[in-house]
N, C-alpha and C. Protein backbone atom coordinates (compact mmCIF):
# COMPACT_ATOMS: atom_id res chain seq x y z
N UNK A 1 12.96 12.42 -22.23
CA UNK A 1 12.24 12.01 -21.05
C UNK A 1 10.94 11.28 -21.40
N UNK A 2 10.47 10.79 -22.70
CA UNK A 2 9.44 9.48 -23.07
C UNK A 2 9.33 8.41 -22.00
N UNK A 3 10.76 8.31 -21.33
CA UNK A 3 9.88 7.36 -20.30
C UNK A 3 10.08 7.27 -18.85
N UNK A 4 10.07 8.60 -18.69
CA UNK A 4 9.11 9.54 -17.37
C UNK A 4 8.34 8.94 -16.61
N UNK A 5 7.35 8.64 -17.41
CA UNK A 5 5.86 7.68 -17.61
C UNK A 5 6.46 6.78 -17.24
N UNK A 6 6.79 5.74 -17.43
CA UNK A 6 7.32 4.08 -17.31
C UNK A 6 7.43 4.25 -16.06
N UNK A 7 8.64 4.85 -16.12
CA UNK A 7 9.18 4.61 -14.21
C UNK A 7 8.99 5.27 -13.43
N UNK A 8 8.04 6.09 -13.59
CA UNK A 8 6.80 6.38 -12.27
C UNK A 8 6.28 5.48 -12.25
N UNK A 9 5.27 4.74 -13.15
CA UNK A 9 4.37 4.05 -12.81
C UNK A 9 4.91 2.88 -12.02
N UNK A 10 6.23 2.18 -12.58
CA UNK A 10 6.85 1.22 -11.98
C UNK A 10 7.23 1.32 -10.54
N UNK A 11 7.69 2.07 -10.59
CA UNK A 11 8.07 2.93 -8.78
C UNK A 11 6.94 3.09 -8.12
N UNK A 12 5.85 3.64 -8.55
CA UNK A 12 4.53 3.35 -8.01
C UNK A 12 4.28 2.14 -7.25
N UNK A 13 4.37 1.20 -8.72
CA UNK A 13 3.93 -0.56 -8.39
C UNK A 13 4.85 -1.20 -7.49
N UNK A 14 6.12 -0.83 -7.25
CA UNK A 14 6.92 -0.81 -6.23
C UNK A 14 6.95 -0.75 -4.99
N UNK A 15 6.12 0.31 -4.75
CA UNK A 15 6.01 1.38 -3.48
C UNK A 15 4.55 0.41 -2.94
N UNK A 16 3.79 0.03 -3.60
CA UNK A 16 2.45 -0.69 -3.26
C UNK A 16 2.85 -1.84 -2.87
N UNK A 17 3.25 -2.46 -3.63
CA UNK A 17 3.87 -3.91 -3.25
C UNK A 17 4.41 -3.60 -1.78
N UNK A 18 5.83 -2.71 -1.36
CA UNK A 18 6.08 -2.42 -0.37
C UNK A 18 5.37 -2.33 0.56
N UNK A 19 4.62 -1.17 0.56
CA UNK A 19 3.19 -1.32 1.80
C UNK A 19 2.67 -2.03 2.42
N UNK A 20 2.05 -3.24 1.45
CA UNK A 20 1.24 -4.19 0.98
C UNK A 20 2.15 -5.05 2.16
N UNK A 21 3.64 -5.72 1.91
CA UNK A 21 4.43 -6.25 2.84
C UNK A 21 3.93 -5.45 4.28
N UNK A 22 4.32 -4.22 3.98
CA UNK A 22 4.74 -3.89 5.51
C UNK A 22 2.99 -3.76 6.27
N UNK A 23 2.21 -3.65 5.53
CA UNK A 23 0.95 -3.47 6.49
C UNK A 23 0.62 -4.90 6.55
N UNK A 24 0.92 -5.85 5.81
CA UNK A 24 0.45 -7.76 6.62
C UNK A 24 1.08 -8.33 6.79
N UNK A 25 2.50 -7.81 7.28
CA UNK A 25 3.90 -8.72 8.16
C UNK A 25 3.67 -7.32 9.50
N UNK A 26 3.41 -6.55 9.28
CA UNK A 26 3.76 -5.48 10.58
C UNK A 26 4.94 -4.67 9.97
N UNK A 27 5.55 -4.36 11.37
CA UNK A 27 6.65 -3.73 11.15
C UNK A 27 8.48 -4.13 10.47
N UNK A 28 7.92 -5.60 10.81
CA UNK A 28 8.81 -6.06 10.47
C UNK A 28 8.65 -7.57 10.21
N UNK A 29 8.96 -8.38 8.72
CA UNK A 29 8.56 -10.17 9.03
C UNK A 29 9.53 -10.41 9.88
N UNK A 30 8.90 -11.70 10.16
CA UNK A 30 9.45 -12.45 11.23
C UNK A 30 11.06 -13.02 11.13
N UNK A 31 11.07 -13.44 9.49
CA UNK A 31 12.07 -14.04 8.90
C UNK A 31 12.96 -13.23 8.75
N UNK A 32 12.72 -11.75 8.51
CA UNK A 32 14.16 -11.24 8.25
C UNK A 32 14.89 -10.92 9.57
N UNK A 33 16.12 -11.20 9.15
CA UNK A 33 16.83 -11.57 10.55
C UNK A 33 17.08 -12.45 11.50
N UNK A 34 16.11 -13.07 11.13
CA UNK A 34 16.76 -14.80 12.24
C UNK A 34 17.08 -15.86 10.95
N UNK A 35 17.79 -15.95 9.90
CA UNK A 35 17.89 -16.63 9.45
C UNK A 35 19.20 -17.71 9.39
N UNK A 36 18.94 -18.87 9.10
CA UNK A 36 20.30 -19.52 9.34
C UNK A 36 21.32 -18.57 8.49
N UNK A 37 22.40 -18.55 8.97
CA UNK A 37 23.65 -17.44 8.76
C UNK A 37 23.89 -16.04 9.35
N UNK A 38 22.66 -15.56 9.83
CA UNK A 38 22.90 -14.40 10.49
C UNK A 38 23.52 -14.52 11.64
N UNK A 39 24.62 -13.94 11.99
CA UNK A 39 26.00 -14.12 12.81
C UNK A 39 25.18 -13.59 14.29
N UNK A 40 25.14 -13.75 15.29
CA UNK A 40 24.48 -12.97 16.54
C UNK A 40 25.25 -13.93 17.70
N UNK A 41 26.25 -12.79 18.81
CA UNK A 41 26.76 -13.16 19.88
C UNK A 41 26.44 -12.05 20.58
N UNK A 42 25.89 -12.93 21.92
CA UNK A 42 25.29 -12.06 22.70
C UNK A 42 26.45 -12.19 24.03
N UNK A 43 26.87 -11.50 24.59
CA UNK A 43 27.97 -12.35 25.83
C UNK A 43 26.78 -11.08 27.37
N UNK A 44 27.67 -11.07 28.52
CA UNK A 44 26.75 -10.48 29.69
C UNK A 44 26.78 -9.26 29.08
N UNK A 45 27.69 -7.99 28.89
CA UNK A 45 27.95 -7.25 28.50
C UNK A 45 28.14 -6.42 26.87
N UNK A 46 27.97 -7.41 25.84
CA UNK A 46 28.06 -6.83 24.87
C UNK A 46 27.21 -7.85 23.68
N UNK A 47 26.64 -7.15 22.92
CA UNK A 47 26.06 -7.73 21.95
C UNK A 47 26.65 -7.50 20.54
N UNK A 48 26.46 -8.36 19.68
CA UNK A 48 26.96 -8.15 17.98
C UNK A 48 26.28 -8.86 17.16
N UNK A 49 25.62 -8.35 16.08
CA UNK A 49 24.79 -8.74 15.21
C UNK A 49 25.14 -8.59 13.88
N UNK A 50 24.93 -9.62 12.95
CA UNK A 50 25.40 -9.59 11.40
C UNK A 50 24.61 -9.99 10.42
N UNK A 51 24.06 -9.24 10.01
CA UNK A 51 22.67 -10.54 8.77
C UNK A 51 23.14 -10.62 8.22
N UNK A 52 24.51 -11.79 7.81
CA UNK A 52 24.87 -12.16 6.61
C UNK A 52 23.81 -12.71 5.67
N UNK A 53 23.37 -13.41 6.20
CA UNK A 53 22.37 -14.44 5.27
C UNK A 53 21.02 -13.51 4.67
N UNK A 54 20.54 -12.84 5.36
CA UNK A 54 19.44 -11.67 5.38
C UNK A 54 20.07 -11.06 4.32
N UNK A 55 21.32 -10.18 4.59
CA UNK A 55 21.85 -9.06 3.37
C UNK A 55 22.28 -10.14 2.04
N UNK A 56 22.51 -11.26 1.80
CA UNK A 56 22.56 -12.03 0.85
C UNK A 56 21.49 -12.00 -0.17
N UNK A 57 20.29 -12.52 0.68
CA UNK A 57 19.06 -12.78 0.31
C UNK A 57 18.34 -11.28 -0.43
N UNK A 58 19.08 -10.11 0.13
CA UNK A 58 18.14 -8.75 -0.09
C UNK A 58 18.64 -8.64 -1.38
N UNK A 59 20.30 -8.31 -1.40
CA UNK A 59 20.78 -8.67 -2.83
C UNK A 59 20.45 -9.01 -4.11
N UNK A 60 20.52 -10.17 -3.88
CA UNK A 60 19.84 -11.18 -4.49
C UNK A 60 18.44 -10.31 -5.30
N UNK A 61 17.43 -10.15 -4.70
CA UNK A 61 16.04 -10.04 -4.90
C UNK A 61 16.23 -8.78 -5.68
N UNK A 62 17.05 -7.57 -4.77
CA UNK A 62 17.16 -6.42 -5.36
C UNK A 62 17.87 -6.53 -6.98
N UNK A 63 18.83 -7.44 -7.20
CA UNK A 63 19.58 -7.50 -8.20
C UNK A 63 18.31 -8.38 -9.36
N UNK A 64 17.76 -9.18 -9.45
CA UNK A 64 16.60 -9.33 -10.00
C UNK A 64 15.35 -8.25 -10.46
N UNK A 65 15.12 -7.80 -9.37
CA UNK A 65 14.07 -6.66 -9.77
C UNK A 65 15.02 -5.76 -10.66
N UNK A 66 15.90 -5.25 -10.62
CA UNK A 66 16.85 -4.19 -11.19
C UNK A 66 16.99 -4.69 -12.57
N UNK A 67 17.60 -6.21 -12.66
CA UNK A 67 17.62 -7.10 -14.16
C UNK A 67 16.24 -7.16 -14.55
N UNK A 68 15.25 -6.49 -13.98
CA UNK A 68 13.86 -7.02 -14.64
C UNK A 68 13.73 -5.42 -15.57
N UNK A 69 13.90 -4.18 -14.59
CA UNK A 69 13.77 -3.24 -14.96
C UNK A 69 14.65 -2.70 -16.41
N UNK A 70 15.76 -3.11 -16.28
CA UNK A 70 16.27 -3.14 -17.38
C UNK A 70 16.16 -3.41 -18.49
N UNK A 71 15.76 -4.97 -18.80
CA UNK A 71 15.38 -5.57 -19.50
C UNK A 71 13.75 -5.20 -20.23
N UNK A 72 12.82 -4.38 -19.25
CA UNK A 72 11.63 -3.45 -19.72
C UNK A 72 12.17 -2.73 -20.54
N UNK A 73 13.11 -1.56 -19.79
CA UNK A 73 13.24 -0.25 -20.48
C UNK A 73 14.77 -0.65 -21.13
């Protein structure tokens, strides 16, 4: 367990960054979710929503940070 240490601290720097987003976008940015590709039909009676393009993009970012972490430890 030598590196205990590491990925706390990293998860830490993680968790700040996070915040950091969510306390100067609000609750939510603006961008996630209206982006070109996100599927949304609204008819009188029923609604359906899809962030394709959104869950692409999260991917993406998440799969980077993960190849970053790796590549540390």
């Amino acid at each position: 367990m030598p590196h205990l240490g590491k990925i706390l601290v990293f998860a830490g720097i993680i968790l700040i960054i996070a915040g950091l987003v969510v306390y100067f976008t609000g609750d939510r940015p603006g961008w996630i979710g209206n982006l070109p590709g996100d599927i949304r039909i609204e008819k009188e009676n029923a609604k359906f929503y899809f962030p394709l393009t959104t869950m692409i993009i999260i991917s993406i970012v998440l799969s980077v940070i993960l190849w970053i972490v790796r590549k540390l430890f």
